[in-house]
N, C-alpha and C. Protein backbone atom coordinates (compact mmCIF):
# COMPACT_ATOMS: atom_id res chain seq x y z
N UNK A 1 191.18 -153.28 113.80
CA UNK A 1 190.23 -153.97 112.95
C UNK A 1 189.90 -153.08 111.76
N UNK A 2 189.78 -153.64 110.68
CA UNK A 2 189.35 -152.86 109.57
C UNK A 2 188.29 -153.74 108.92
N UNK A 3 186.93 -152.52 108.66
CA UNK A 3 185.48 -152.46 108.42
C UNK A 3 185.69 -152.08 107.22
N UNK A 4 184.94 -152.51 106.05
CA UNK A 4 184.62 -152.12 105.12
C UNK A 4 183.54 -152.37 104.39
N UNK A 5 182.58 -151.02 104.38
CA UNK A 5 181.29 -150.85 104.15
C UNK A 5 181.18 -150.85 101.85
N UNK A 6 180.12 -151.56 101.79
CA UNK A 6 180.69 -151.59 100.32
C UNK A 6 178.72 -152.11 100.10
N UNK A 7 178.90 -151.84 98.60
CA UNK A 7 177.34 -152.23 98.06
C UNK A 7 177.48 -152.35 96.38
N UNK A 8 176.90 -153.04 96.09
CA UNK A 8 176.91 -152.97 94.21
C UNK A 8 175.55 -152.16 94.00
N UNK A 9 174.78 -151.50 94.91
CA UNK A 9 173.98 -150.38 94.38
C UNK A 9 173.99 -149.33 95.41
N UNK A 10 173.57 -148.54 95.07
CA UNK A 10 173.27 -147.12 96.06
C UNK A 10 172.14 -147.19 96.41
N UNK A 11 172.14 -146.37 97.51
CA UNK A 11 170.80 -145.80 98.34
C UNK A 11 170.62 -146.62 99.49
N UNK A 12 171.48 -147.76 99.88
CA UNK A 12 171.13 -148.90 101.02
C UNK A 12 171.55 -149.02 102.31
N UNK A 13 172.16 -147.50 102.39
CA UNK A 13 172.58 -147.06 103.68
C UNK A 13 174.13 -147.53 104.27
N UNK A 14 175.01 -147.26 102.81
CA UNK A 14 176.12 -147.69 103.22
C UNK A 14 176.88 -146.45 104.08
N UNK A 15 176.96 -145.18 103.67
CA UNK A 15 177.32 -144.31 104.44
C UNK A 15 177.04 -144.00 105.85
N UNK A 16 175.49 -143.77 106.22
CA UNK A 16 174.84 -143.86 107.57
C UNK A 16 175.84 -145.17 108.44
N UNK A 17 175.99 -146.20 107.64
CA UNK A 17 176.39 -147.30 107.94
C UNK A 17 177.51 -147.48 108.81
N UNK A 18 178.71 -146.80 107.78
CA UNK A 18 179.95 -146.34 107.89
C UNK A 18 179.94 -145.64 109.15
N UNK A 19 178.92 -144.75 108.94
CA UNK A 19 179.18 -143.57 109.93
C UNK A 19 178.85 -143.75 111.45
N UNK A 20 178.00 -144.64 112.02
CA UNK A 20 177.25 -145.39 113.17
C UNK A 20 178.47 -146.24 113.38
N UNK A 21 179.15 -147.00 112.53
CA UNK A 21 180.12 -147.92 113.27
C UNK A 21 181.21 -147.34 113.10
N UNK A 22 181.15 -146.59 112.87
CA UNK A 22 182.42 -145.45 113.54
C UNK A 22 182.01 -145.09 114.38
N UNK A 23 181.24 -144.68 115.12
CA UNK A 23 180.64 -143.99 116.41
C UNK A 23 180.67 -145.14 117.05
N UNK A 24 180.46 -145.99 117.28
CA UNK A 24 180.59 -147.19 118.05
C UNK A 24 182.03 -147.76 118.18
N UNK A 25 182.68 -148.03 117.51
CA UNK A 25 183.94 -148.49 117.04
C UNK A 25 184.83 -147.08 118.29
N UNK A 26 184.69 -146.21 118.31
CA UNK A 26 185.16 -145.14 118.74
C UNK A 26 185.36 -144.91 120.33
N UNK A 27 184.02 -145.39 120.89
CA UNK A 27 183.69 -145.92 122.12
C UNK A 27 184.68 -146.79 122.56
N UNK A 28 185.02 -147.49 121.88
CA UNK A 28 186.20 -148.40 121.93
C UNK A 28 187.92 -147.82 122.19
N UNK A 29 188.52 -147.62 121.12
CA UNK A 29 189.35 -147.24 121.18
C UNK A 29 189.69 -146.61 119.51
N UNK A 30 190.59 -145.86 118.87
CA UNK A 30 190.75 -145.07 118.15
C UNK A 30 190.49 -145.49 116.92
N UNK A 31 189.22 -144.50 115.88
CA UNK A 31 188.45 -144.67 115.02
C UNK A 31 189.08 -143.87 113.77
N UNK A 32 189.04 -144.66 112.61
CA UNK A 32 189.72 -143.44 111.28
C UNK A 32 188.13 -144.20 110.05
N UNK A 33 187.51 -143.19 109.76
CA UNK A 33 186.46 -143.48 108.75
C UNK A 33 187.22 -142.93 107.82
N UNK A 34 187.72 -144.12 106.80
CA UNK A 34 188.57 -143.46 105.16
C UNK A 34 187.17 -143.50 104.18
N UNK A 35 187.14 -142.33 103.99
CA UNK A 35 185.55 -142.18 102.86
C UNK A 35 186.38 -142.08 101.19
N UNK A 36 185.89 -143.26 100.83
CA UNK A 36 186.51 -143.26 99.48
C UNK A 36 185.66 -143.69 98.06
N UNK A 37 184.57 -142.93 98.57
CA UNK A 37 183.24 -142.51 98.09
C UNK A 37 183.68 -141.53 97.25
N UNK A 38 183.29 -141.00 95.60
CA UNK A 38 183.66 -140.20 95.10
C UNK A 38 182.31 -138.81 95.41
N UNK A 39 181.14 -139.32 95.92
CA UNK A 39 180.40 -138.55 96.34
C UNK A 39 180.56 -137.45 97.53
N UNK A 40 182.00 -138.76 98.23
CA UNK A 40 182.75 -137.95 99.96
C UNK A 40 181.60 -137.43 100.38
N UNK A 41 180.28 -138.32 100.53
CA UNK A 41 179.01 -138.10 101.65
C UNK A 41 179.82 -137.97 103.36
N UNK A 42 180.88 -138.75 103.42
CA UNK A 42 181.24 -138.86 104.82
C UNK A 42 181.95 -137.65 105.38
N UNK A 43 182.22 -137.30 104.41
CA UNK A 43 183.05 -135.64 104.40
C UNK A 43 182.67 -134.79 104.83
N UNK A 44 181.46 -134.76 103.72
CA UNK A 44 180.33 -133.72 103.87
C UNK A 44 179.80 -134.28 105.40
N UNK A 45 179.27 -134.84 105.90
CA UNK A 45 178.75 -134.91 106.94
C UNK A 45 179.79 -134.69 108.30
N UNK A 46 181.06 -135.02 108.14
CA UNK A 46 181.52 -134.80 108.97
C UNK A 46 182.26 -132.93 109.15
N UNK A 47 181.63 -132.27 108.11
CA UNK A 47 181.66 -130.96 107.68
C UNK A 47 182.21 -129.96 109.14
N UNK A 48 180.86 -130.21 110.19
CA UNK A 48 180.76 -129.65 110.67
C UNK A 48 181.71 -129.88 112.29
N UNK A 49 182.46 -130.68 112.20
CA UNK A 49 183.48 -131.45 112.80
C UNK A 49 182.79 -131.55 114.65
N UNK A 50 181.29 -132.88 114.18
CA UNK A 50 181.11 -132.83 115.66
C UNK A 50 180.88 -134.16 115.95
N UNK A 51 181.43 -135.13 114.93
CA UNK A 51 181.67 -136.51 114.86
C UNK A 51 182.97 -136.95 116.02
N UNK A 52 182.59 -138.39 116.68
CA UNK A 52 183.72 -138.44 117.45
C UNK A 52 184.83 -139.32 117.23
N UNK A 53 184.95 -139.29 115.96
CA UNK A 53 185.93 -139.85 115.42
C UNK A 53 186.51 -139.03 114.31
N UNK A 54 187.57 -139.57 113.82
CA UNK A 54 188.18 -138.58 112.06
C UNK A 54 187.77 -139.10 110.84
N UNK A 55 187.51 -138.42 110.33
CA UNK A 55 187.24 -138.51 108.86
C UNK A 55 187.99 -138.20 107.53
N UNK A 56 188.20 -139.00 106.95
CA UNK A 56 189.69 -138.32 105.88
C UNK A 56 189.16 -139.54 104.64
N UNK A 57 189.93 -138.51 103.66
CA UNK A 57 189.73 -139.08 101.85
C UNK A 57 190.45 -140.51 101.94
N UNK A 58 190.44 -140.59 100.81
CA UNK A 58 190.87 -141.92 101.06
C UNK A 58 192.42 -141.27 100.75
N UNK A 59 192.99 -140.55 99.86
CA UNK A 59 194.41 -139.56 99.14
C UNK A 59 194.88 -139.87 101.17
N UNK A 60 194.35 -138.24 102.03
CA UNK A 60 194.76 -138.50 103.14
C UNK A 60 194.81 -138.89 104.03
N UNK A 61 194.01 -140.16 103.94
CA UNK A 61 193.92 -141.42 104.80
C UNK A 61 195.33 -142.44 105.41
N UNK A 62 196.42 -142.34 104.09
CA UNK A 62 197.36 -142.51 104.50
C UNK A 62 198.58 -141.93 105.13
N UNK A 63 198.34 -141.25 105.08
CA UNK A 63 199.59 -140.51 106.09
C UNK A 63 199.22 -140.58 107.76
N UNK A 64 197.94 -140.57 107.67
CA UNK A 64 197.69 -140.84 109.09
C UNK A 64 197.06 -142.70 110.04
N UNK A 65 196.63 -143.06 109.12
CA UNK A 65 196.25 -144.55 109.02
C UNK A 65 196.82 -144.98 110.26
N UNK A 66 198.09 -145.33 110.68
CA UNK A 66 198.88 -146.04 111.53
C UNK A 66 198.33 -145.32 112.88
N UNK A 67 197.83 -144.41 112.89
CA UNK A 67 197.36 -143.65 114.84
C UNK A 67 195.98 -144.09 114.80
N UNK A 68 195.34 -145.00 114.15
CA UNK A 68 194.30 -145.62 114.62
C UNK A 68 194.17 -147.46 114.78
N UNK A 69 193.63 -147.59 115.97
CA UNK A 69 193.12 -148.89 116.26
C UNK A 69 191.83 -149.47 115.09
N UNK A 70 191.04 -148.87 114.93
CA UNK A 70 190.25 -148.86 114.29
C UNK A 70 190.08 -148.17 112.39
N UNK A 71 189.98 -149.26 111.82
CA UNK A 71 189.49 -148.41 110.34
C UNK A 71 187.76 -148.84 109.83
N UNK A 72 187.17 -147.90 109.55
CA UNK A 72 186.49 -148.37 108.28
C UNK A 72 186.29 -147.51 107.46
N UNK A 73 186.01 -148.78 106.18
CA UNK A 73 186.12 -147.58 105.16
C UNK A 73 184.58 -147.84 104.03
N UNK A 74 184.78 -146.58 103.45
CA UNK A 74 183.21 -146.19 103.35
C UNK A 74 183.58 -145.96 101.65
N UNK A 75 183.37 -147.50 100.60
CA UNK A 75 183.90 -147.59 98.95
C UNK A 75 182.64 -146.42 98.55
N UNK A 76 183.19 -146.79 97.21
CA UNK A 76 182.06 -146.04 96.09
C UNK A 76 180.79 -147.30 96.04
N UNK A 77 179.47 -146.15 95.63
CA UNK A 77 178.66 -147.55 95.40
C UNK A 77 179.17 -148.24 94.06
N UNK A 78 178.85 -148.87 94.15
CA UNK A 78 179.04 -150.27 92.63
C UNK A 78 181.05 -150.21 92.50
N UNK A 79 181.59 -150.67 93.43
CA UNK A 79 182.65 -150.58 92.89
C UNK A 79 183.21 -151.80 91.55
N UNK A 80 184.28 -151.83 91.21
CA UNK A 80 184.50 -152.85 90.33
C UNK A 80 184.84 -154.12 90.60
N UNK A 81 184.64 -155.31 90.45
CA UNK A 81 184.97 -156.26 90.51
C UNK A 81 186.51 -156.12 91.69
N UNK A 82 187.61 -156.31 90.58
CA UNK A 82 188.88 -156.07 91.44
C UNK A 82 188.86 -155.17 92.92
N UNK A 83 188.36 -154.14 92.89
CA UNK A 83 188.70 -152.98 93.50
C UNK A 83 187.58 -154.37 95.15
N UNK A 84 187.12 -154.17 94.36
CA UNK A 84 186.26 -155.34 95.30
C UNK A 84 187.03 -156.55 96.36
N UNK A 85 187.43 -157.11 95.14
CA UNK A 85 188.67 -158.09 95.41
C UNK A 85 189.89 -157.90 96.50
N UNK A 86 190.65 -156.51 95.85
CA UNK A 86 191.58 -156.26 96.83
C UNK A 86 191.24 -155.90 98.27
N UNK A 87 189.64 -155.37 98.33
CA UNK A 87 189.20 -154.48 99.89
C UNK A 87 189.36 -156.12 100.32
N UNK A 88 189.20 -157.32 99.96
CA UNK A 88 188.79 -158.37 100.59
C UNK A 88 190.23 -159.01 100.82
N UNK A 89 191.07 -159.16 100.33
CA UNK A 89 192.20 -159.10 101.10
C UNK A 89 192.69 -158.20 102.26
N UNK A 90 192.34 -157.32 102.46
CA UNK A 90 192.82 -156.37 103.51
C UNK A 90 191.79 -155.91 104.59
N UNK A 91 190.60 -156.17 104.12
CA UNK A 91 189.52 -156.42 105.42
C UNK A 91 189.16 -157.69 106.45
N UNK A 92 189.08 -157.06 107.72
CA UNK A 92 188.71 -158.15 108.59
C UNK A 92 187.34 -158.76 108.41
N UNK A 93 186.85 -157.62 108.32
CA UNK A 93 184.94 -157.78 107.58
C UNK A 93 184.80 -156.66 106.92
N UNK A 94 184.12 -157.35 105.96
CA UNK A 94 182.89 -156.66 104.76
C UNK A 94 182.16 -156.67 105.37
N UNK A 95 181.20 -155.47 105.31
CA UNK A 95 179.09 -155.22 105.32
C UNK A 95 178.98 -154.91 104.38
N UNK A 96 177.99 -155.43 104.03
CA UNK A 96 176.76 -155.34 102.73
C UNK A 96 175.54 -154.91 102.95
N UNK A 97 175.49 -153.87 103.27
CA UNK A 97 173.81 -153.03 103.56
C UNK A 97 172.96 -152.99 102.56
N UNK A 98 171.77 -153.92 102.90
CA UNK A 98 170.74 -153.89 101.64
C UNK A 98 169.50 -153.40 102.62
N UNK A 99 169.16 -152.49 101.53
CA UNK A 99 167.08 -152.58 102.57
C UNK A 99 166.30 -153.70 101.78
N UNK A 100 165.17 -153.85 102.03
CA UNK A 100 164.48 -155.09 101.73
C UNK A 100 163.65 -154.96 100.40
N UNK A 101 163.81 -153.97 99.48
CA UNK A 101 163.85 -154.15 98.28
C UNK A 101 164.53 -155.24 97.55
N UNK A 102 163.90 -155.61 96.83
CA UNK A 102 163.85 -156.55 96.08
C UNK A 102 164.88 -156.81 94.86
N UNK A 103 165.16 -155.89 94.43
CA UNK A 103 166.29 -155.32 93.98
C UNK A 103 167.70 -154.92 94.62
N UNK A 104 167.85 -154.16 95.32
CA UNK A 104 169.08 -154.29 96.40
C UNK A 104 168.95 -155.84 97.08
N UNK A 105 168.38 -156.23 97.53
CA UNK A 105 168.99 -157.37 97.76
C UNK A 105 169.09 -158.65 96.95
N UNK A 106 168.72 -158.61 95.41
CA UNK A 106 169.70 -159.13 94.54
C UNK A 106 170.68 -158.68 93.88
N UNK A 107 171.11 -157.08 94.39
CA UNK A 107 172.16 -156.97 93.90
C UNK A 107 173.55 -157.29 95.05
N UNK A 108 172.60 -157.29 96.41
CA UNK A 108 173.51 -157.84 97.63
C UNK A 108 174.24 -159.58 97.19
N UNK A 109 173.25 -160.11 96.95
CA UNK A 109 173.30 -162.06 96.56
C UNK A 109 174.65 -161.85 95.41
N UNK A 110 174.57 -161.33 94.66
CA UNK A 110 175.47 -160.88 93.46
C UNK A 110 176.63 -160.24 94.23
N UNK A 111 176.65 -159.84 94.84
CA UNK A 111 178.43 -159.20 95.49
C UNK A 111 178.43 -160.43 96.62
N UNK A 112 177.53 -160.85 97.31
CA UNK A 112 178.17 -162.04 97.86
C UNK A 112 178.54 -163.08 97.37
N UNK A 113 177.77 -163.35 96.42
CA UNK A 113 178.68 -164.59 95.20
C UNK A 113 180.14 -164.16 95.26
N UNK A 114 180.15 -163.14 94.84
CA UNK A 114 181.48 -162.78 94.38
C UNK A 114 182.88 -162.87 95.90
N UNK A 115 182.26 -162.10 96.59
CA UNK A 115 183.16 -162.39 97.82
C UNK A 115 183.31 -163.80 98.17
N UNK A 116 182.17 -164.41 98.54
CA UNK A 116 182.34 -165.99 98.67
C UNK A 116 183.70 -167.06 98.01
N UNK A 117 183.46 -166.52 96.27
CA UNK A 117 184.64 -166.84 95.43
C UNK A 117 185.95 -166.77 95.68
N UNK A 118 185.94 -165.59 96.43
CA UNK A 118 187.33 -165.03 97.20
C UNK A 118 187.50 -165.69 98.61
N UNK A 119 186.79 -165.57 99.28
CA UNK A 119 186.75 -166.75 100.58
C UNK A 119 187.09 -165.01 101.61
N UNK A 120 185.88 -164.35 101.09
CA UNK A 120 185.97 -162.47 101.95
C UNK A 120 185.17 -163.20 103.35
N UNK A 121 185.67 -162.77 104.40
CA UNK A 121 184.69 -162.94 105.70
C UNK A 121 183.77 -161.54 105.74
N UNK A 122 181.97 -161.80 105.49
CA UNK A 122 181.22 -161.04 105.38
C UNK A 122 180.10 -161.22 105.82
N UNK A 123 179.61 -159.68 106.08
CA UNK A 123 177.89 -160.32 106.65
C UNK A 123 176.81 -159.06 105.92
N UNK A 124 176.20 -159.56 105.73
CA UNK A 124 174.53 -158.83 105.20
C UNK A 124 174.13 -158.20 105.97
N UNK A 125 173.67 -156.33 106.41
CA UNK A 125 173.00 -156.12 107.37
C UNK A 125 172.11 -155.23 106.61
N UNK A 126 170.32 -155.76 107.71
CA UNK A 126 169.34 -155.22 106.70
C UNK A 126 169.24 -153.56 107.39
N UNK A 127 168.93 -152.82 106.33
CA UNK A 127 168.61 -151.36 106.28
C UNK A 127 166.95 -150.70 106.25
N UNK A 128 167.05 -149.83 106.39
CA UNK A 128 165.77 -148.51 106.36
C UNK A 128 164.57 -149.71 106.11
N UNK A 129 164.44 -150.69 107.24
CA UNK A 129 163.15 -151.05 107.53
C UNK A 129 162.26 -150.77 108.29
N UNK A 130 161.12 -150.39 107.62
CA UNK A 130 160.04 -149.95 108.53
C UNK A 130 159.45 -150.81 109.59
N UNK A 131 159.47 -150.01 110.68
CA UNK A 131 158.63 -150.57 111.62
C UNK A 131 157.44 -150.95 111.80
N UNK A 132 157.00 -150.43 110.99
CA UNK A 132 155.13 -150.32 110.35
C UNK A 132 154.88 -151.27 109.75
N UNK A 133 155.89 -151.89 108.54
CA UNK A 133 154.98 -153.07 108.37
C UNK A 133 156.02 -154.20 108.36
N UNK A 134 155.94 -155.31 107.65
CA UNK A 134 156.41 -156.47 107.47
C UNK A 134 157.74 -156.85 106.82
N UNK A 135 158.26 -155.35 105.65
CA UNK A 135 159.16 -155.57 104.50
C UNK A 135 160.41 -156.21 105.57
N UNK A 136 160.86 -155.98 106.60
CA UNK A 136 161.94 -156.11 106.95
C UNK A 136 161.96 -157.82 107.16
N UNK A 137 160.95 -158.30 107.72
CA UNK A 137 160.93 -159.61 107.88
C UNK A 137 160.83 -160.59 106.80
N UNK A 138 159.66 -160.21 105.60
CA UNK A 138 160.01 -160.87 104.62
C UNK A 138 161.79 -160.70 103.80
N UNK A 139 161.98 -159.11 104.14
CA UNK A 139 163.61 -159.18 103.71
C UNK A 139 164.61 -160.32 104.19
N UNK A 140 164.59 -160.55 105.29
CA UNK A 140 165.37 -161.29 106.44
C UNK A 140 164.76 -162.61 105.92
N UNK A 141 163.66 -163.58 105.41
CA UNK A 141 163.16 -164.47 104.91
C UNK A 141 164.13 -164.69 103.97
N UNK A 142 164.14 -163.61 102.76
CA UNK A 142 164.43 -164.01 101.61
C UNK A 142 166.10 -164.10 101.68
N UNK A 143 166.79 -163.37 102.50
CA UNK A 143 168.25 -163.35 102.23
C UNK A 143 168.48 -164.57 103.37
N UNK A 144 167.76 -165.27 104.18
CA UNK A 144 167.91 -166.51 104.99
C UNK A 144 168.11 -167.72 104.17
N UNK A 145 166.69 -167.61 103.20
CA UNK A 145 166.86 -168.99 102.21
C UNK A 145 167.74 -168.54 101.08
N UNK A 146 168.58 -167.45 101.33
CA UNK A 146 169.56 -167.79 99.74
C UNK A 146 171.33 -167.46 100.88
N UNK A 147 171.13 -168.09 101.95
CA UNK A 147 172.11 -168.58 102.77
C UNK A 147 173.00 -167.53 103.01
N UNK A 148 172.49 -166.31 103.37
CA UNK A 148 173.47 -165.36 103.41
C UNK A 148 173.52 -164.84 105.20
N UNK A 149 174.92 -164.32 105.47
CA UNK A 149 175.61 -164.70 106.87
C UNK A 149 174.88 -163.01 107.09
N UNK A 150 173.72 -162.76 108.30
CA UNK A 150 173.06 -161.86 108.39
C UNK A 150 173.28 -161.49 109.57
N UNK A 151 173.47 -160.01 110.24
CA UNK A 151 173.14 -159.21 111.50
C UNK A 151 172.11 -159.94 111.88
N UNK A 152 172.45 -160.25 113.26
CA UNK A 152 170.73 -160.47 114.12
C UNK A 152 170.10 -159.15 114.11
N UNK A 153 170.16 -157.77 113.97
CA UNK A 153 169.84 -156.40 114.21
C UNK A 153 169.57 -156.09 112.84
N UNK A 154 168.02 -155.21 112.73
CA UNK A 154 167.92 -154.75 111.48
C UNK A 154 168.16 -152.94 111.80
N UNK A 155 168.03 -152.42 110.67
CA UNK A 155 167.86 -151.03 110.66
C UNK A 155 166.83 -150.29 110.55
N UNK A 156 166.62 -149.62 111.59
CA UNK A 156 165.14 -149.13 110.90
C UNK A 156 165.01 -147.63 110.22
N UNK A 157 164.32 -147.39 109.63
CA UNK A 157 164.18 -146.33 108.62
C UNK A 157 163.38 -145.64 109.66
N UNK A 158 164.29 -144.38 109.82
CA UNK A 158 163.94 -143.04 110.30
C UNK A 158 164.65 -142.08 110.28
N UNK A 159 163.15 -140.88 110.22
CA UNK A 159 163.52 -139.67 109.93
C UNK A 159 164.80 -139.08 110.47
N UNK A 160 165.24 -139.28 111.69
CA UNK A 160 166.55 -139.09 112.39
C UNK A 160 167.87 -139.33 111.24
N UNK A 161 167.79 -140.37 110.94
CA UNK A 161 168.67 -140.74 109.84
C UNK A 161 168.82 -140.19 108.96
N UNK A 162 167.64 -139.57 108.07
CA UNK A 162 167.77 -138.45 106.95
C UNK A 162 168.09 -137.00 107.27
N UNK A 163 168.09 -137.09 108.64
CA UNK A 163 168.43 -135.44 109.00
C UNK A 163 169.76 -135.69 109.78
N UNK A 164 169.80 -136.40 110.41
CA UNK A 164 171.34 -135.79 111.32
C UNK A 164 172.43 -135.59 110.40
N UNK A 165 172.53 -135.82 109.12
CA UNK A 165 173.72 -135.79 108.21
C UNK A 165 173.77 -134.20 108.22
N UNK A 166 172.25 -133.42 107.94
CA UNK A 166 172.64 -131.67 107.60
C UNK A 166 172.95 -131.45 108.57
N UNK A 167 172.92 -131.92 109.85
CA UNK A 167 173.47 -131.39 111.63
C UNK A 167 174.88 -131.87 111.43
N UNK A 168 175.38 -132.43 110.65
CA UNK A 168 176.89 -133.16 111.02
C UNK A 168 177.25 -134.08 111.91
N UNK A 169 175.83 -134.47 112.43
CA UNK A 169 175.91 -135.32 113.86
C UNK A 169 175.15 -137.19 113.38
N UNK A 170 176.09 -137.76 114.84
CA UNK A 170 175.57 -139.67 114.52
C UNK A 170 174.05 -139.16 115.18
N UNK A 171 173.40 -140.12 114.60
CA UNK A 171 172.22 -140.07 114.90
C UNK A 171 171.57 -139.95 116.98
N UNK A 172 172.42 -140.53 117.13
CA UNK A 172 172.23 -140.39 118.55
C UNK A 172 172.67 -138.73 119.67
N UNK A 173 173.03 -137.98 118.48
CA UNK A 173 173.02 -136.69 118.95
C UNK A 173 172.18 -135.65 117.91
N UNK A 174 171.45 -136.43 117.28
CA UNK A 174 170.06 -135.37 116.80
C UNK A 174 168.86 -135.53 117.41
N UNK A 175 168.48 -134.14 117.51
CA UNK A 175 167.06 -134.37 118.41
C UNK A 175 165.53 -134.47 118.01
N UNK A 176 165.49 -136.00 118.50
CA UNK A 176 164.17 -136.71 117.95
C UNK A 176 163.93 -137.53 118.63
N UNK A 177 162.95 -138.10 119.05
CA UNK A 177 162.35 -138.96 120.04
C UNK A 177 162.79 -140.12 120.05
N UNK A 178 162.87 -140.79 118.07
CA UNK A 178 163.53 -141.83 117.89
C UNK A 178 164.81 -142.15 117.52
N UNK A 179 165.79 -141.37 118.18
CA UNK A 179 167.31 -141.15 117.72
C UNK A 179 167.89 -142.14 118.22
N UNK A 180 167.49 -141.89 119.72
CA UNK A 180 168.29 -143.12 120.24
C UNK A 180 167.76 -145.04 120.05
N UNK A 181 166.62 -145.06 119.89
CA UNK A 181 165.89 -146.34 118.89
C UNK A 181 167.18 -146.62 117.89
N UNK A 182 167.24 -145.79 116.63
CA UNK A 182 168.68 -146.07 115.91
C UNK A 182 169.86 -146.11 116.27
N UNK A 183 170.12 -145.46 117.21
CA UNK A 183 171.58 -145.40 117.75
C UNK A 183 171.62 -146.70 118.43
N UNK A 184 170.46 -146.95 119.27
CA UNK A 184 170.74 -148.51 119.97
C UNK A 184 170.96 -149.81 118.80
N UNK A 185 170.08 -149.58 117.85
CA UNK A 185 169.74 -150.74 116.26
C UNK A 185 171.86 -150.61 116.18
N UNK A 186 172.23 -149.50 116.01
CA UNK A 186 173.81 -149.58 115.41
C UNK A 186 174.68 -150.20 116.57
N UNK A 187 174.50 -149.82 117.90
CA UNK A 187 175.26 -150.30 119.20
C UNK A 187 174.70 -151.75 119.16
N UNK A 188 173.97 -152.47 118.96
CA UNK A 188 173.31 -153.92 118.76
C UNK A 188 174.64 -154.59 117.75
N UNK A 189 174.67 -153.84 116.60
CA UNK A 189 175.49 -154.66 115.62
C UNK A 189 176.78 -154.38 115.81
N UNK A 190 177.23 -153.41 116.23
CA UNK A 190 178.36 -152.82 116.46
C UNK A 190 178.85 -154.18 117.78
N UNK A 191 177.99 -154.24 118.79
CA UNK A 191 178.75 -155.62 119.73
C UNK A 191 178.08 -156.94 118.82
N UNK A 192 178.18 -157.29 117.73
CA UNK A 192 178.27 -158.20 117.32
C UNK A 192 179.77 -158.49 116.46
N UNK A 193 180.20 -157.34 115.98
CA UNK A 193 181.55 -157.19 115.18
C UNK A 193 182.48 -157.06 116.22
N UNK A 194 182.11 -156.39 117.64
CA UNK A 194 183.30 -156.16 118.79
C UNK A 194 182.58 -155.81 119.98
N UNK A 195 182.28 -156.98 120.47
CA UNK A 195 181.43 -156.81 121.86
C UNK A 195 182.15 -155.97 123.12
């Protein structure tokens, strides 16, 4: 199966994204995260090589590609139109990680137009929502009435998440009370793409 994590803005948790359903995906059977991010956040995080899957550029992604069951791949934010286009020929599914800003998720409605046009099989999954208050639900409101194909599972925003990247580790092997809370939020969506 090939995953491909993609966003027309930054900051909406496409990498974390990437990186959780690779850890899940992995559980499964054999995982290749192609980070083709010019930032190579997935790189960097997988630095410390204690991820349980591989991580490679997108350059050496191909030479090895064929020894995995599993791909996803982790674009640049805002990619271009085309570049867009072609991931949607060659993906089984697109994610579109928006948090419930108001802004990311019209710039989510705007790349789903666009995939739609193409006839991309895709789904919306919401990000870094707080548990504390409401944003996630009015998020899930607003991307409901503008008909977009959504995770039953949201994400929630925690500190775990902003730190396990300097550990090199998925969130479910950093130590915090609420690690595994996120790690379960990613295993939720993760058996929705491959139960």
């Amino acid at each position: 199966m090939i995953i491909t994590i993609t966003a027309l803005k930054g900051g909406v948790g496409k990498t974390t994204t990437a990186i959780h359903l690779a850890a899940y995906l992995q559980e499964k059977a054999s995982t290749l995260l192609v980070d083709a991010d010019k930032n190579r956040s997935a790189l960097v995080w997988s630095r410390e090589d204690k991820l349980s899957f591989t991580v490679a550029s997108q350059a050496s992604a191909t030479a090895i590609i064929q020894k995995f069951q599993h791909i996803v791949i982790d674009t640049q934010a805002r990619p271009e139109p085309e570049e867009l286009q072609d991931l949607t020929g060659s993906s089984d599914l697109i994610i579109l990680p928006t948090t419930p800003n108001h802004l990311d998720m019209d710039a989510t409605i705007k790349a789903a137009e666009l995939l739609n046009s193409w006839g991309a099989k895709f789904k919306v999954l919401l990000t870094q929502v707080d548990p504390r208050t409401k944003n996630g639900r009015s998020g899930r409101e607003f991307l409901t009435e503008a008909q977009m194909p959504l995770f039953k599972t949201d994400i929630p925003r925690l500190v775990a998440f902003e730190r396990s990247p300097s550990r090199g580790v998925a969130v479910q092997n950093y130590s915090d009370p609420r690690s595994n809370f996120g790690w379960q939020q990613y295993v939720a969506v993760g058996k929705e793409i491959l139960p």
